[in-house]
Protein backbone atom coordinates (compact mmCIF):
# COMPACT_ATOMS: atom_id res chain seq x y z
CA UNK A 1 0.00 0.00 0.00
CA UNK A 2 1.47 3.23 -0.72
CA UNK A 3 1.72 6.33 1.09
CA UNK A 4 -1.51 9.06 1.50
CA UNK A 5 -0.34 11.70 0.08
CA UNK A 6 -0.33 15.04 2.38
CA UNK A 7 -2.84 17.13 1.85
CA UNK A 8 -2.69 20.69 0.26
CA UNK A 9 -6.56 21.39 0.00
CA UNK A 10 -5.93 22.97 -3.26
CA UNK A 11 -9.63 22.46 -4.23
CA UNK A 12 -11.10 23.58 -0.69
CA UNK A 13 -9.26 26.57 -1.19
CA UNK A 14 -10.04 27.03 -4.64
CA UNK A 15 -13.59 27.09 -3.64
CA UNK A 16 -13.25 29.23 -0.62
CA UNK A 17 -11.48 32.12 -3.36
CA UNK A 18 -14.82 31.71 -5.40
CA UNK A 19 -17.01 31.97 -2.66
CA UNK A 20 -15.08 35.47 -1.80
CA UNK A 21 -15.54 36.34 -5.36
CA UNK A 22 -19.48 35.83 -5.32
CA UNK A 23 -19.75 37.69 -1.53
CA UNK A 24 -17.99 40.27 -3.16
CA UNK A 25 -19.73 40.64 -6.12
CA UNK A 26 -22.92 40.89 -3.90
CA UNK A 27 -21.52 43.45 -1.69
CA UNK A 28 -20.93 45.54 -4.73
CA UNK A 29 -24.61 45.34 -6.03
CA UNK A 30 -25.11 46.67 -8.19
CA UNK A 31 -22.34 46.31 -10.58
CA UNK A 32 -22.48 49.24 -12.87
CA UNK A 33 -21.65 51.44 -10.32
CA UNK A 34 -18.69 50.41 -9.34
CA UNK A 35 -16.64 52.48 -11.21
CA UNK A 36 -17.73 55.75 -8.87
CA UNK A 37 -15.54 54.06 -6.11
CA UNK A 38 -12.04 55.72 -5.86
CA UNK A 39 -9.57 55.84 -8.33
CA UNK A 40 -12.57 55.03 -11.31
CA UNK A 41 -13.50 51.73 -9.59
CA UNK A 42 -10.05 50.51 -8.87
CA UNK A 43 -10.75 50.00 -5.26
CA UNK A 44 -13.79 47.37 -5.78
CA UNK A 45 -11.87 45.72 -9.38
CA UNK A 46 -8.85 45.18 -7.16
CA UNK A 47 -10.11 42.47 -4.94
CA UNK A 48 -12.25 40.85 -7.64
CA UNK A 49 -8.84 40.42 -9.87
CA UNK A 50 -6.92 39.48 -6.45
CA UNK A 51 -8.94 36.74 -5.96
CA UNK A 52 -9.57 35.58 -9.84
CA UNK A 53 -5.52 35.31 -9.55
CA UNK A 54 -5.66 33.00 -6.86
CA UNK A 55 -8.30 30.42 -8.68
CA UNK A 56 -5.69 30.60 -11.00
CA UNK A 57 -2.30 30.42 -9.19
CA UNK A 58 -3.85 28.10 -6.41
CA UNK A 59 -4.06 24.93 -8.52
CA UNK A 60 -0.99 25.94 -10.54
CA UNK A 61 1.16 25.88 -7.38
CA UNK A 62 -0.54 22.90 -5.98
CA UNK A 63 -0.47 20.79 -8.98
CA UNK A 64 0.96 17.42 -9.23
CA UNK A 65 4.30 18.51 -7.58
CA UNK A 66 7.06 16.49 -6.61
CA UNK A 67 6.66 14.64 -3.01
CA UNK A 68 9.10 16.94 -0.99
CA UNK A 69 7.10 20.06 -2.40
CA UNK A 70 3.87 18.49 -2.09
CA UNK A 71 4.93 17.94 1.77
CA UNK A 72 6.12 21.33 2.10
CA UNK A 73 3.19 22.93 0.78
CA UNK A 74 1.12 20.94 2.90
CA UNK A 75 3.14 22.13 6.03
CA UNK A 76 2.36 25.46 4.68
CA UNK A 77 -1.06 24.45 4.69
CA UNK A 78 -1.40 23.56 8.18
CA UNK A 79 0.42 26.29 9.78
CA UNK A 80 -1.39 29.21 7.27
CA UNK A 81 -4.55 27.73 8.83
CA UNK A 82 -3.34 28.71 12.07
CA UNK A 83 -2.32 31.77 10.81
CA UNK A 84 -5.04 32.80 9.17
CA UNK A 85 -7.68 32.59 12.72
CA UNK A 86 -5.25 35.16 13.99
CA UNK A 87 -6.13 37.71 10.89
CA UNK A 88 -9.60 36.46 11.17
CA UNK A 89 -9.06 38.00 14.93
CA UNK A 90 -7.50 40.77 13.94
CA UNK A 91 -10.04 41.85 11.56
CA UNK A 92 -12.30 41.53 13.59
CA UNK A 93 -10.78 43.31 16.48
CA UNK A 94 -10.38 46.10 14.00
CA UNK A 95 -14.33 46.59 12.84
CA UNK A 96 -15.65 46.33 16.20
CA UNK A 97 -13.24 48.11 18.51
CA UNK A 98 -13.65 51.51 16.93
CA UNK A 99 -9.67 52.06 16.79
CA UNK A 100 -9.47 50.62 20.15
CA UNK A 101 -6.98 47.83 20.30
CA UNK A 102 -3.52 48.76 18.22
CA UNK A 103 -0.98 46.55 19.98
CA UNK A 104 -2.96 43.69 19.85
CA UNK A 105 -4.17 43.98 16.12
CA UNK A 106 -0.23 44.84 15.59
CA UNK A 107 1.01 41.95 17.72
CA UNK A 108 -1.77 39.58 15.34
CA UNK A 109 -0.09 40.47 12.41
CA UNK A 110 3.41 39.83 13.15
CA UNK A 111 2.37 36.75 14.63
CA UNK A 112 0.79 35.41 11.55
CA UNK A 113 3.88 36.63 9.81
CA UNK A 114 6.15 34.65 11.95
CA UNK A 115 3.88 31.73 11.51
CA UNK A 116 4.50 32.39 7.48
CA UNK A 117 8.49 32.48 8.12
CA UNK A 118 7.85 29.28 10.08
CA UNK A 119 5.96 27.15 7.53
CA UNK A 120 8.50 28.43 4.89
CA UNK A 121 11.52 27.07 7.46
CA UNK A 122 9.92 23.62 7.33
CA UNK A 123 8.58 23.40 4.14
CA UNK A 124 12.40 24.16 2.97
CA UNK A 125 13.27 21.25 5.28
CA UNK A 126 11.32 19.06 3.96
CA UNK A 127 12.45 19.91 0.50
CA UNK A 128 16.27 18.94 1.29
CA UNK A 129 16.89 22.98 2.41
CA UNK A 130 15.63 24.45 -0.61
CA UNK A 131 15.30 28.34 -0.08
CA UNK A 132 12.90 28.50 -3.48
CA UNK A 133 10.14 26.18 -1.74
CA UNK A 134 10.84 27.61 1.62
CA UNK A 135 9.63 30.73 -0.45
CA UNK A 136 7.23 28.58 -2.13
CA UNK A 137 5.70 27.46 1.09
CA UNK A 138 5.57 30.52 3.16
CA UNK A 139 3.91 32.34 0.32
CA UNK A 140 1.15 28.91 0.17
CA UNK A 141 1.02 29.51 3.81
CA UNK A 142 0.25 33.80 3.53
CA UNK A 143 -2.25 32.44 0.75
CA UNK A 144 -4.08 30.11 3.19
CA UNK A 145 -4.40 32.78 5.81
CA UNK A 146 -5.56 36.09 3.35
CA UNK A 147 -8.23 34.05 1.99
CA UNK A 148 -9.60 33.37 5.52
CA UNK A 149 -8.95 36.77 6.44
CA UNK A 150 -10.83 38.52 3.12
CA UNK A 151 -13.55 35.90 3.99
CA UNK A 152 -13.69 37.84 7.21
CA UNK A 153 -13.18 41.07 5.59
CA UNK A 154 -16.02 41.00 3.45
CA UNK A 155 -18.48 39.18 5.56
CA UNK A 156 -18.06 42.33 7.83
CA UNK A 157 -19.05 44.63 5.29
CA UNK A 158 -22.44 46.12 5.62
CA UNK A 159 -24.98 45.27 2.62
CA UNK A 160 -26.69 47.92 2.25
CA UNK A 161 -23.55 50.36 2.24
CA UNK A 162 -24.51 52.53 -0.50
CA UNK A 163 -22.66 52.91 -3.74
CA UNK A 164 -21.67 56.55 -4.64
CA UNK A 165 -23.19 58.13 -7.32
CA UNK A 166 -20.82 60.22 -8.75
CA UNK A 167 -18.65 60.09 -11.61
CA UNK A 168 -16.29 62.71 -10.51
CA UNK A 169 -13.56 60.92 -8.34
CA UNK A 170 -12.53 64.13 -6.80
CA UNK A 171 -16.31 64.35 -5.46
CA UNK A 172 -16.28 60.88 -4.49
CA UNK A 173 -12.81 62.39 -2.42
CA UNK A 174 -15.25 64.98 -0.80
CA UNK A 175 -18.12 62.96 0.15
CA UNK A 176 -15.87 60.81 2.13
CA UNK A 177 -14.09 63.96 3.72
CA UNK A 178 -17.55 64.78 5.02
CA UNK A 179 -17.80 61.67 6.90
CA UNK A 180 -20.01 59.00 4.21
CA UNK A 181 -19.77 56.21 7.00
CA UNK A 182 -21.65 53.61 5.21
CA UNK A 183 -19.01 54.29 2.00
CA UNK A 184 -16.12 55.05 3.91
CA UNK A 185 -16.28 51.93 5.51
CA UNK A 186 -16.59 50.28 2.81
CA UNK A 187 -14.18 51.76 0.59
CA UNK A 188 -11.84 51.05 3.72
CA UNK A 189 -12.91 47.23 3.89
CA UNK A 190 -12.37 46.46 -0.25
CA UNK A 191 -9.05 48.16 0.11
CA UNK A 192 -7.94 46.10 3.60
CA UNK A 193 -9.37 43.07 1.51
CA UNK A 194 -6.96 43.59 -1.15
CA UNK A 195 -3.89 44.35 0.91
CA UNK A 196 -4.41 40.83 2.37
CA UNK A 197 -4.57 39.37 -1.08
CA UNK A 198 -1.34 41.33 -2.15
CA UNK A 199 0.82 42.08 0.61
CA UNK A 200 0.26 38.62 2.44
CA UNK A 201 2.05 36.45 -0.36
CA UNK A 202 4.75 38.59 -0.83
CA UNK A 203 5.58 38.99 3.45
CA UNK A 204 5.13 35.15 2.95
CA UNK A 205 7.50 34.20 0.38
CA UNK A 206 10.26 36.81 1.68
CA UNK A 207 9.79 35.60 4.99
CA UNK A 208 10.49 31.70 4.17
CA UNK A 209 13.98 31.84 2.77
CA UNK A 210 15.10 34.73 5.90
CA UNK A 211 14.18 32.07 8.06
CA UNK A 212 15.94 29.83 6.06
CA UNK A 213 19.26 31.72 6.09
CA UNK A 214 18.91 32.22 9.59
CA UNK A 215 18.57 28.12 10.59
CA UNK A 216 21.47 27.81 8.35
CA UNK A 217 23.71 30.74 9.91
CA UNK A 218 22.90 29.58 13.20
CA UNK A 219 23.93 25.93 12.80
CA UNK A 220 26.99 27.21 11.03
């Protein structure tokens, strides 16, 4: 009997990308006037292109790999999970404690990061010492965690946040001077939502091969 092979969740993940796509898409009901968010309807395209990128990249990464990189990105997996309840936390720390709360939200964050650095130190391991999957994995390991956390993200948005109504960006700029609360916050939420999708990968796959050259320095 052979081996089980360890598992990645490539399609649970897949799935949990679309799902974000189609909560998104209903947050931004109706469609046609999305392009009188900021910067001509950047701020609501963003996230919808993030996310299209990942059901994309998600099966391309994960796809019939060799067994060490399967392993590692399984190990990514597992830890991103963790990961990814503490941005779950944090997010929702930040929407309901009115500002309240800094060091902790902060604290989140660079634990999650860590976590990232982590998975990319053992996925490398498990690889032989590779530095490119210990990249690989911490960036499958961010991935795991800003798709749980834009999950979170979105789900916090308010429905029946009203669209703007202008064409005029610099208007749009004004209205949300003047305190628009239902659109500032949710302006605000698409572009936190995005910087998860971005940012999180890249922290991730910077973060795995610094912790990789750091194991090796110290055993050196």
């Amino acid at each position: 009997m052979g081996h089980a092979e360890p598992p990645t969740l490539r399609t649970p993940l897949m799935l949990l990308a679309a799902v974000n796509l189609a909560i998104l898409g209903m947050r931004l009901w109706p469609w046609q006037d999305v392009p009188n968010l900021p910067g001509n309807g950047t701020t609501g395209f963003d996230p919808a292109i993030s996310l299209l990128a990942y059901i994309g990249l998600i099966p391309w990464m994960a796809g019939n790999p060799k067994a060490s990189k399967r392993k590692a990105l399984s190990i990514g997996t597992m830890i991103g999970l963790v990961a990814g309840v503490l941005l779950v936390v944090e997010v929702v720390i930040a929407t309901r404690s009115e500002g309240q709360g800094a060091v902790l939200k902060t604290g989140l964050l660079a634990a999650a990061g860590l976590l990232w650095g982590i998975a990319g130190l053992r996925g490398a391991k498990a690889a032989g010492g590779s530095a490119a999957i210990g990249s690989v994995a911490g960036a499958w390991s961010a991935m795991v965690s800003c798709l749980m956390a834009c999950t979170a993200v979105l789900l916090e948005i308010n429905p029946l946040s009203p669209l703007p109504q202008t064409l005029d960006p610099w208007k749009q700029y004004e209205a949300l001077a003047i305190g628009n609360q239902a659109t500032q916050q949710l302006v605000h939420s698409l572009i936190v939502a995005t910087g998860f999708l971005l940012i999180g990968p890249l922290v991730g796959a910077a973060a795995g091969p610094i912790f990789v050259f750091f194991a090796k320095t110290h055993k050196s």
